[in-house]
Protein backbone atom coordinates (compact mmCIF):
# COMPACT_ATOMS: atom_id res chain seq x y z
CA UNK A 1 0.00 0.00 0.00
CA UNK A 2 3.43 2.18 -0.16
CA UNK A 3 2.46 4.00 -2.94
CA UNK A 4 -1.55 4.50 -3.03
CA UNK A 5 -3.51 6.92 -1.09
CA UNK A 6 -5.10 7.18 2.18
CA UNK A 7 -8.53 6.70 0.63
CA UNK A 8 -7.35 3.46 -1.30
CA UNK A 9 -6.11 2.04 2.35
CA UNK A 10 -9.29 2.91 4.02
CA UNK A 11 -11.06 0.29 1.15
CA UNK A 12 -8.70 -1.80 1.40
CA UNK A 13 -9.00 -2.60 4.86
CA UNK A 14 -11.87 -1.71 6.34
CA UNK A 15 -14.61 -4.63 6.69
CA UNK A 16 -18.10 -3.14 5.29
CA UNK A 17 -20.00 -6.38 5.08
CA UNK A 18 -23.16 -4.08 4.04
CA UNK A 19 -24.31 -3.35 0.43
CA UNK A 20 -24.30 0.20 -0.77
CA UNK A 21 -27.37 1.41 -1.08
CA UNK A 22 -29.05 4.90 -2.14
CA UNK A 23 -32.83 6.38 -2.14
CA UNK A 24 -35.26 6.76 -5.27
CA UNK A 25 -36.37 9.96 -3.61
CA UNK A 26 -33.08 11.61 -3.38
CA UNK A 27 -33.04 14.59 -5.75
CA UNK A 28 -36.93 15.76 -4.67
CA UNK A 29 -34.68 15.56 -0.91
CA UNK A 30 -32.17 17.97 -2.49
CA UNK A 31 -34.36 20.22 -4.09
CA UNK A 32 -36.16 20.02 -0.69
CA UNK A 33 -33.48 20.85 1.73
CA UNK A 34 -31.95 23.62 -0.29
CA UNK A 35 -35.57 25.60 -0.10
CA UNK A 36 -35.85 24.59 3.46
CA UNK A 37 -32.27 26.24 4.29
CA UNK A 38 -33.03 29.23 2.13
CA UNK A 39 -36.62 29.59 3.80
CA UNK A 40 -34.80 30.11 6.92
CA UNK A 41 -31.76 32.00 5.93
CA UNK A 42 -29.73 30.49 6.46
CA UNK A 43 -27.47 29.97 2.85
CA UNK A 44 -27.26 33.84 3.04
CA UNK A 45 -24.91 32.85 6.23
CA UNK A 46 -20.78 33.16 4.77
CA UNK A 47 -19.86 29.72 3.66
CA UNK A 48 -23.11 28.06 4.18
CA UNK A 49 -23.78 27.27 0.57
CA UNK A 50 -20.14 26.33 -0.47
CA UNK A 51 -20.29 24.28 2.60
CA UNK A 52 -23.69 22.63 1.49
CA UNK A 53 -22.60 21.91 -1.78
CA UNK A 54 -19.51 20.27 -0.50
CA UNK A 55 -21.23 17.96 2.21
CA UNK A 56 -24.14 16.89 -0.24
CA UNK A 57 -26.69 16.45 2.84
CA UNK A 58 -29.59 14.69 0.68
CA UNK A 59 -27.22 12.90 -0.55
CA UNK A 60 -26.17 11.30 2.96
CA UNK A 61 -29.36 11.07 3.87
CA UNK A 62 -30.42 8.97 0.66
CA UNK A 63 -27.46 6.78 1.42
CA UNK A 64 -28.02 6.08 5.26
CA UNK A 65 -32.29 5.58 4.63
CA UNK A 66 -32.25 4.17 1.59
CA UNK A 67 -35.66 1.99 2.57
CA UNK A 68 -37.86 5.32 4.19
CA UNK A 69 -40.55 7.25 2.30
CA UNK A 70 -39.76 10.90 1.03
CA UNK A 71 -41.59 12.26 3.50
CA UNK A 72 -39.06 10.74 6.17
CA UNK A 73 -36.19 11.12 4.18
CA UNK A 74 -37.21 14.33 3.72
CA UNK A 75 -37.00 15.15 7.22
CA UNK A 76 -33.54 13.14 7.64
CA UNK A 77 -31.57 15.30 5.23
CA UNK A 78 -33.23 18.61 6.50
CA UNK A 79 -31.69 17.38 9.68
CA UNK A 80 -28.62 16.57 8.71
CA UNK A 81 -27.89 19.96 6.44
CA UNK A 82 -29.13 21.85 9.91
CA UNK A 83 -26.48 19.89 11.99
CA UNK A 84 -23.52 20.21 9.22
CA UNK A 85 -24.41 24.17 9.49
CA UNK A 86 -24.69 24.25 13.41
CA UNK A 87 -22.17 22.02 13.80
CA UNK A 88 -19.55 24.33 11.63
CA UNK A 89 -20.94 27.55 13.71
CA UNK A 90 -20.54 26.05 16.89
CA UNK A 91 -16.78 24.73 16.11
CA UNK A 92 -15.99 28.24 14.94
CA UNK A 93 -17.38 30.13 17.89
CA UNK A 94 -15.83 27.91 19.66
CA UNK A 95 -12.04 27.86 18.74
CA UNK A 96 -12.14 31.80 18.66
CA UNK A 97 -15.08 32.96 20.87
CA UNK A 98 -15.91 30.26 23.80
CA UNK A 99 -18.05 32.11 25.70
CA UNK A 100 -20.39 33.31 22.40
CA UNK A 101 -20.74 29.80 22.83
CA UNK A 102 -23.42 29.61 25.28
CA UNK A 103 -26.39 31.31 24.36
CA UNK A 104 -25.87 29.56 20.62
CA UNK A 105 -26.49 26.12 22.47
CA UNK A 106 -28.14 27.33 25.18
CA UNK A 107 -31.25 28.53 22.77
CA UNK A 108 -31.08 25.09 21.32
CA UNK A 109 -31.62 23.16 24.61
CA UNK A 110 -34.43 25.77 25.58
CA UNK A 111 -36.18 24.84 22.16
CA UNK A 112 -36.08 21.32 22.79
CA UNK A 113 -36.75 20.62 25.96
CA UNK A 114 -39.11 23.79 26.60
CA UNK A 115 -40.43 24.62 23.55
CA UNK A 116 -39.36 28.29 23.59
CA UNK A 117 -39.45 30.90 21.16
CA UNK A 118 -36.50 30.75 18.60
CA UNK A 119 -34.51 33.84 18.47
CA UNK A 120 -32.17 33.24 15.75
CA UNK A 121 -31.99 31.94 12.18
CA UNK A 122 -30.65 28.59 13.51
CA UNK A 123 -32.90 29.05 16.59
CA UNK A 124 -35.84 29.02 13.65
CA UNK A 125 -35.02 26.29 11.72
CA UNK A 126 -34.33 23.92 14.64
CA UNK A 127 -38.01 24.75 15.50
CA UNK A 128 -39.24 24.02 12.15
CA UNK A 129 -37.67 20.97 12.21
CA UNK A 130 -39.08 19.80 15.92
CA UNK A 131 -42.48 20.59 14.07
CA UNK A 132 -41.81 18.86 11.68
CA UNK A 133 -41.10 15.67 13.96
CA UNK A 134 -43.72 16.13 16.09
CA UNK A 135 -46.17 16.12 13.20
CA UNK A 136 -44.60 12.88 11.58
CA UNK A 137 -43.94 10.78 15.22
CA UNK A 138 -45.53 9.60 18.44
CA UNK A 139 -45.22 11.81 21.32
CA UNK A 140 -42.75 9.10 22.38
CA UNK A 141 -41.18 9.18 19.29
CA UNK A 142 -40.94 12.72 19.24
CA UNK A 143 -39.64 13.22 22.66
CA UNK A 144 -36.86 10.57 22.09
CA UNK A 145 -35.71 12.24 19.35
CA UNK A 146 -35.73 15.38 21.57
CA UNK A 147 -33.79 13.73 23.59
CA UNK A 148 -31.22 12.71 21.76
CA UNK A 149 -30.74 16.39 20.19
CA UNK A 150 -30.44 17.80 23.29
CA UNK A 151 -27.34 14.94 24.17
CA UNK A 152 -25.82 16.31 20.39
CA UNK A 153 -26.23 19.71 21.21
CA UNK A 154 -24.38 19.26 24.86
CA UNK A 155 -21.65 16.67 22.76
CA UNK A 156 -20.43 20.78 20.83
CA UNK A 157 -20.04 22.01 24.49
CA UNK A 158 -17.88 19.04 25.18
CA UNK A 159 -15.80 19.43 21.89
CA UNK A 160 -15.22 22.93 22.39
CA UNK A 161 -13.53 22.09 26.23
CA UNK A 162 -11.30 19.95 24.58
CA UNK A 163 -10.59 22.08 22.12
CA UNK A 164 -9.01 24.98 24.81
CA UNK A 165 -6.16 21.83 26.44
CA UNK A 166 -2.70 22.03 25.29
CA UNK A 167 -2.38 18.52 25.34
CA UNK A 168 -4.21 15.57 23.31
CA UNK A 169 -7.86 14.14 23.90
CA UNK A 170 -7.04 10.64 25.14
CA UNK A 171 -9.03 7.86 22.84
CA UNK A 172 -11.79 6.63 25.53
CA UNK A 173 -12.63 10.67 26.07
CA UNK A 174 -12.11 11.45 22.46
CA UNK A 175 -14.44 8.43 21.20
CA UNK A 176 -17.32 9.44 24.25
CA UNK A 177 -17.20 13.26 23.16
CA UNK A 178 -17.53 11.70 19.12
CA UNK A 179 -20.83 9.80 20.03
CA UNK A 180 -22.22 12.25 21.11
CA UNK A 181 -21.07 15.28 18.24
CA UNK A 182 -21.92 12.81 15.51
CA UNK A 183 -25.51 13.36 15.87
CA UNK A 184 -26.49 10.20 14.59
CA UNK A 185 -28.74 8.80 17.67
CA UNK A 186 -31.66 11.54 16.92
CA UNK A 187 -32.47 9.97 13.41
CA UNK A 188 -33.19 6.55 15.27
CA UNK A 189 -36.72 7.39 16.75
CA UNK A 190 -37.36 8.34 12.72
CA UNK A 191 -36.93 5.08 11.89
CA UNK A 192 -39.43 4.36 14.67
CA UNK A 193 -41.66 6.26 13.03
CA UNK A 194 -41.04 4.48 9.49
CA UNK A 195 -42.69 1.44 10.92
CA UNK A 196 -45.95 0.23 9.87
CA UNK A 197 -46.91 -0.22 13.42
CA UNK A 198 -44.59 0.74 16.80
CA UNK A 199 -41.90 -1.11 18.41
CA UNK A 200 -42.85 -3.10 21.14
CA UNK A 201 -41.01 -1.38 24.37
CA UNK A 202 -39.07 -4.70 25.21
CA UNK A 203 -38.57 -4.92 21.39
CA UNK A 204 -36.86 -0.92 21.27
CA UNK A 205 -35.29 -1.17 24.76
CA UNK A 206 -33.90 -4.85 24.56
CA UNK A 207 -29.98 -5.03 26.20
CA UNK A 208 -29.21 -6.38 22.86
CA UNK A 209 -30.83 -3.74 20.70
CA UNK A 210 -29.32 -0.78 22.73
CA UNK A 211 -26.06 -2.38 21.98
CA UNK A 212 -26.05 -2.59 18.60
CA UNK A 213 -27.38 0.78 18.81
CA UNK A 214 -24.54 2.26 20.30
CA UNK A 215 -22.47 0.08 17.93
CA UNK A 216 -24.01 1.23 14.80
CA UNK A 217 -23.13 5.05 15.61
CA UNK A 218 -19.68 4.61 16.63
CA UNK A 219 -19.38 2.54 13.48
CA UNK A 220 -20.82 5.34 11.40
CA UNK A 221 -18.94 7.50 12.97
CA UNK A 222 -15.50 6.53 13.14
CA UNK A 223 -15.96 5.73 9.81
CA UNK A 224 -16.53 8.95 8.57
CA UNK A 225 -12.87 10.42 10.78
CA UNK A 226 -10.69 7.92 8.41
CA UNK A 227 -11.79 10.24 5.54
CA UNK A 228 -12.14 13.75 7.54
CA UNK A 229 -8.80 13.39 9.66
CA UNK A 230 -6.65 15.01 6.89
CA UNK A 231 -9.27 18.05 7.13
CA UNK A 232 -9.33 17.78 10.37
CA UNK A 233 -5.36 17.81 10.83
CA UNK A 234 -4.99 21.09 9.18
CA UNK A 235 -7.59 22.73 11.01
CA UNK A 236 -6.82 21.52 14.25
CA UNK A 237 -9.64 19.39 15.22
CA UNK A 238 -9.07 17.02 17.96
CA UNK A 239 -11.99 14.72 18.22
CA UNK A 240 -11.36 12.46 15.59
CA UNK A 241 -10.63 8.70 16.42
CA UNK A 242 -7.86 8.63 14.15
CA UNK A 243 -5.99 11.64 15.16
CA UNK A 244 -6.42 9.85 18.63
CA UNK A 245 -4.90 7.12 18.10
CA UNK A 246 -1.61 9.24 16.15
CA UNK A 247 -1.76 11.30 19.28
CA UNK A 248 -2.03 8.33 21.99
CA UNK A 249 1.16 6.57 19.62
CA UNK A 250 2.91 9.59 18.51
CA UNK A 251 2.79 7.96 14.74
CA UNK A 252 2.03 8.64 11.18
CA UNK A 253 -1.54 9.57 10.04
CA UNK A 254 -1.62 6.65 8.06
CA UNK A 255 -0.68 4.16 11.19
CA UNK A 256 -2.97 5.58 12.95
CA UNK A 257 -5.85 5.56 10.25
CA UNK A 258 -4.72 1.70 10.45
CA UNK A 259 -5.62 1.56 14.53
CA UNK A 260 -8.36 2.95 13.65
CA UNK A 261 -9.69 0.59 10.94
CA UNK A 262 -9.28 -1.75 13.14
CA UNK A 263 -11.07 -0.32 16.15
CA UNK A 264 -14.05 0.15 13.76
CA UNK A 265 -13.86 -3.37 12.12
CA UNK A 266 -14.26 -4.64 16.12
CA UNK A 267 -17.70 -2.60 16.00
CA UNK A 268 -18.97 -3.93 13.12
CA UNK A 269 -18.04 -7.66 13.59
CA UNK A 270 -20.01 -7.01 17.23
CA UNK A 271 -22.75 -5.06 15.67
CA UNK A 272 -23.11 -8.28 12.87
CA UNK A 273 -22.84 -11.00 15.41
CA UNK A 274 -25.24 -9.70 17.66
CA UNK A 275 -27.82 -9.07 14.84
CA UNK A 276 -27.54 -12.60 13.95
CA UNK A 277 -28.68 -13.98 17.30
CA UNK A 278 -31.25 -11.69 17.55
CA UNK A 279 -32.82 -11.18 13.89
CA UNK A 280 -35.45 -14.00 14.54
CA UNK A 281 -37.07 -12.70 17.58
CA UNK A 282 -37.71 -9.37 15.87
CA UNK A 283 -41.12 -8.45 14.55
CA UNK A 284 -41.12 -6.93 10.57
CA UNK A 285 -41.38 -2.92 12.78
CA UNK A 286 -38.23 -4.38 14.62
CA UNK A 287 -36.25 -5.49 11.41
CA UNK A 288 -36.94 -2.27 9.75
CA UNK A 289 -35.73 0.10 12.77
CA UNK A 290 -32.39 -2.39 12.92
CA UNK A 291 -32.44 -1.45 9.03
CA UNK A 292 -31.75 2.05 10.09
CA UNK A 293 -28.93 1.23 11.96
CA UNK A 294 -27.32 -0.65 9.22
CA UNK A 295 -28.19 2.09 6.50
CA UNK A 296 -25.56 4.54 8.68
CA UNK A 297 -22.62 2.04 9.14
CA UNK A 298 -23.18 1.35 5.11
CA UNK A 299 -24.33 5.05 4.30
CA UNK A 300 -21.47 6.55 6.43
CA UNK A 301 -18.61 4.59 4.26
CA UNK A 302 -19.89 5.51 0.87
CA UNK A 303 -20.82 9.62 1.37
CA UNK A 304 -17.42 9.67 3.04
CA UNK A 305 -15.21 8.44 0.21
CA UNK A 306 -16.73 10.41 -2.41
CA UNK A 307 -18.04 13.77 -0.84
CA UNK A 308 -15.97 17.07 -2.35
CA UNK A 309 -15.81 17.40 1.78
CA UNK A 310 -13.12 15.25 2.41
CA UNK A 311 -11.39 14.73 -1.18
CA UNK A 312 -8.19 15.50 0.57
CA UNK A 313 -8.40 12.09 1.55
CA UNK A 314 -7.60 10.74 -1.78
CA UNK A 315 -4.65 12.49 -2.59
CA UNK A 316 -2.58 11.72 0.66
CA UNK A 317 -0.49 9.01 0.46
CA UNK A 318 -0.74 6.21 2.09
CA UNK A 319 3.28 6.08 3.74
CA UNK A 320 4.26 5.43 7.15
């Protein structure tokens, strides 16, 4: 692998025992998210449309729920363009501007979890998009999904603490902080709703399920760091499971994008294993929400290696 790239060793070695995949609905999602983001705003913010165009979010979404309707889908890459421009915002304010921090994240969690008035373009679309939740879920549904925002939104506060040490984010706090920041956990009670009929609460709260739960996100995940860790070297991010690892054994990107490989290849074989034993107990609303999972550990592996977002990836070599 001397002389390929960092992309070609990432194929090479990960394991990805989950067919690609993509949506039928995925240009009406495009076409939808751009007029949601401009109904808002919010591409008249610097950088937001370059940024857009480079992250493809209908695209990711297609790829991770390649099974939902449009309607769903529709909601899932609305979601995930809003977190790629929040998520952006809050890393900036946060490496120059901690405390401007605050109320940013602090108008997020009173939107969730009280319903308050949105005072800001992000505060406004984050709304929108809790209505538009509510009105596709169950109130359970819904307030899961609230939930698990809220957990996202507190993951930025965490990233931007790391962000003011001098010295490296050890792995186990590194890969905590990342489940969190990824943002993937809020889709899940979308899935839910996907469902011809609800999961049965031993069914969505089985030991088992949770697991592969957890599983499937870090997967996802971790993934996506093998491809954004060149980015995120010359910008100076620090939560990034492969920077950890070249950090934690002061070695070469490419190394380290090897630890991490197999770190992630450990998650999957877990996350497959544990779906086998449990597949036949699961009713048809129970496969389809396990679906989900599977679409991101897929979904996450293909958008990464060919998103403009991460090209870098491609043209580092793959030496050390």
């Amino acid at each position: 692998m001397r002389n390929s790239s960092l992309k070609e060793l990432i194929d090479a070695q990960l394991y990805m025992p989950f067919p690609f995949q993509r949506n039928r609905h995925e240009a009406e999602a495009a076409a939808g998210v751009e007029k949601w983001l401009r109904e808002f705003g919010l591409l008249e913010e610097p950088g937001v449309a370059a940024m857009i165009a480079a992250t493809r979010p209908a695209e990711l979404a297609s790829y991770n729920s390649p099974a939902v309707d449009s309607g769903i889908l529709q909601i899932i890459a609305n979601q995930i363009a809003y977190q790629f421009v929040f998520d952006d915002k809050a890393e900036e304010v946060g490496h120059r501007w901690p405390d401007n921090l605050l109320p940013m994240l602090c108008e997020s969690i009173a939107i969730l979890r009280d319903g308050a008035a949105p005072t800001t373009r992000l505060g406004a679309a984050l709304a929108d998009l809790y209505r538009q939740v509510q009105e596709r879920c169950t109130p359970e549904q819904a307030a899961r999904w609230a939930w698990k925002s809220r957990e996202y939104v507190h993951g930025l506060l965490y990233e931007a603490v790391s962000q003011t040490s001098t010295s490296p984010v050890r792995i186990d706090l590194c890969t905590s902080i990342r489940s969190l920041t990824a943002g993937i956990e809020p889709f899940y009670p979308l899935y839910e709703a996907a469902q011809p009929c609800e999961l049965a609460p031993e069914e969505l709260h089985h030991p088992v399920m949770r697991r592969m739960a957890r599983l499937s996100v870090d997967a996802a995940v971790w993934t996506a760091d093998l491809f954004s860790a060149v980015k995120e070297q010359r910008t100076g991010g620090m939560i990034n499971l492969a920077l950890a690892h070249q950090f934690e054994h002061r070695c070469s990107l490419p190394t380290a994008v090897t630890l991490a490989i197999r770190q992630i290849n450990g998650a999957i074989s877990e996350f497959e294993r544990l779906w086998t034993g449990i597949r036949a107990e699961l009713s048809p609303a129970g496969l389809g929400y396990v679906d989900g999972m599977i679409g991101w550990i897929s979904g996450c592996y293909h958008w990464s290696r060919t998103v403009p977002r991460y090209a870098d990836t491609a043209a580092t070599p793959a030496l050390g």
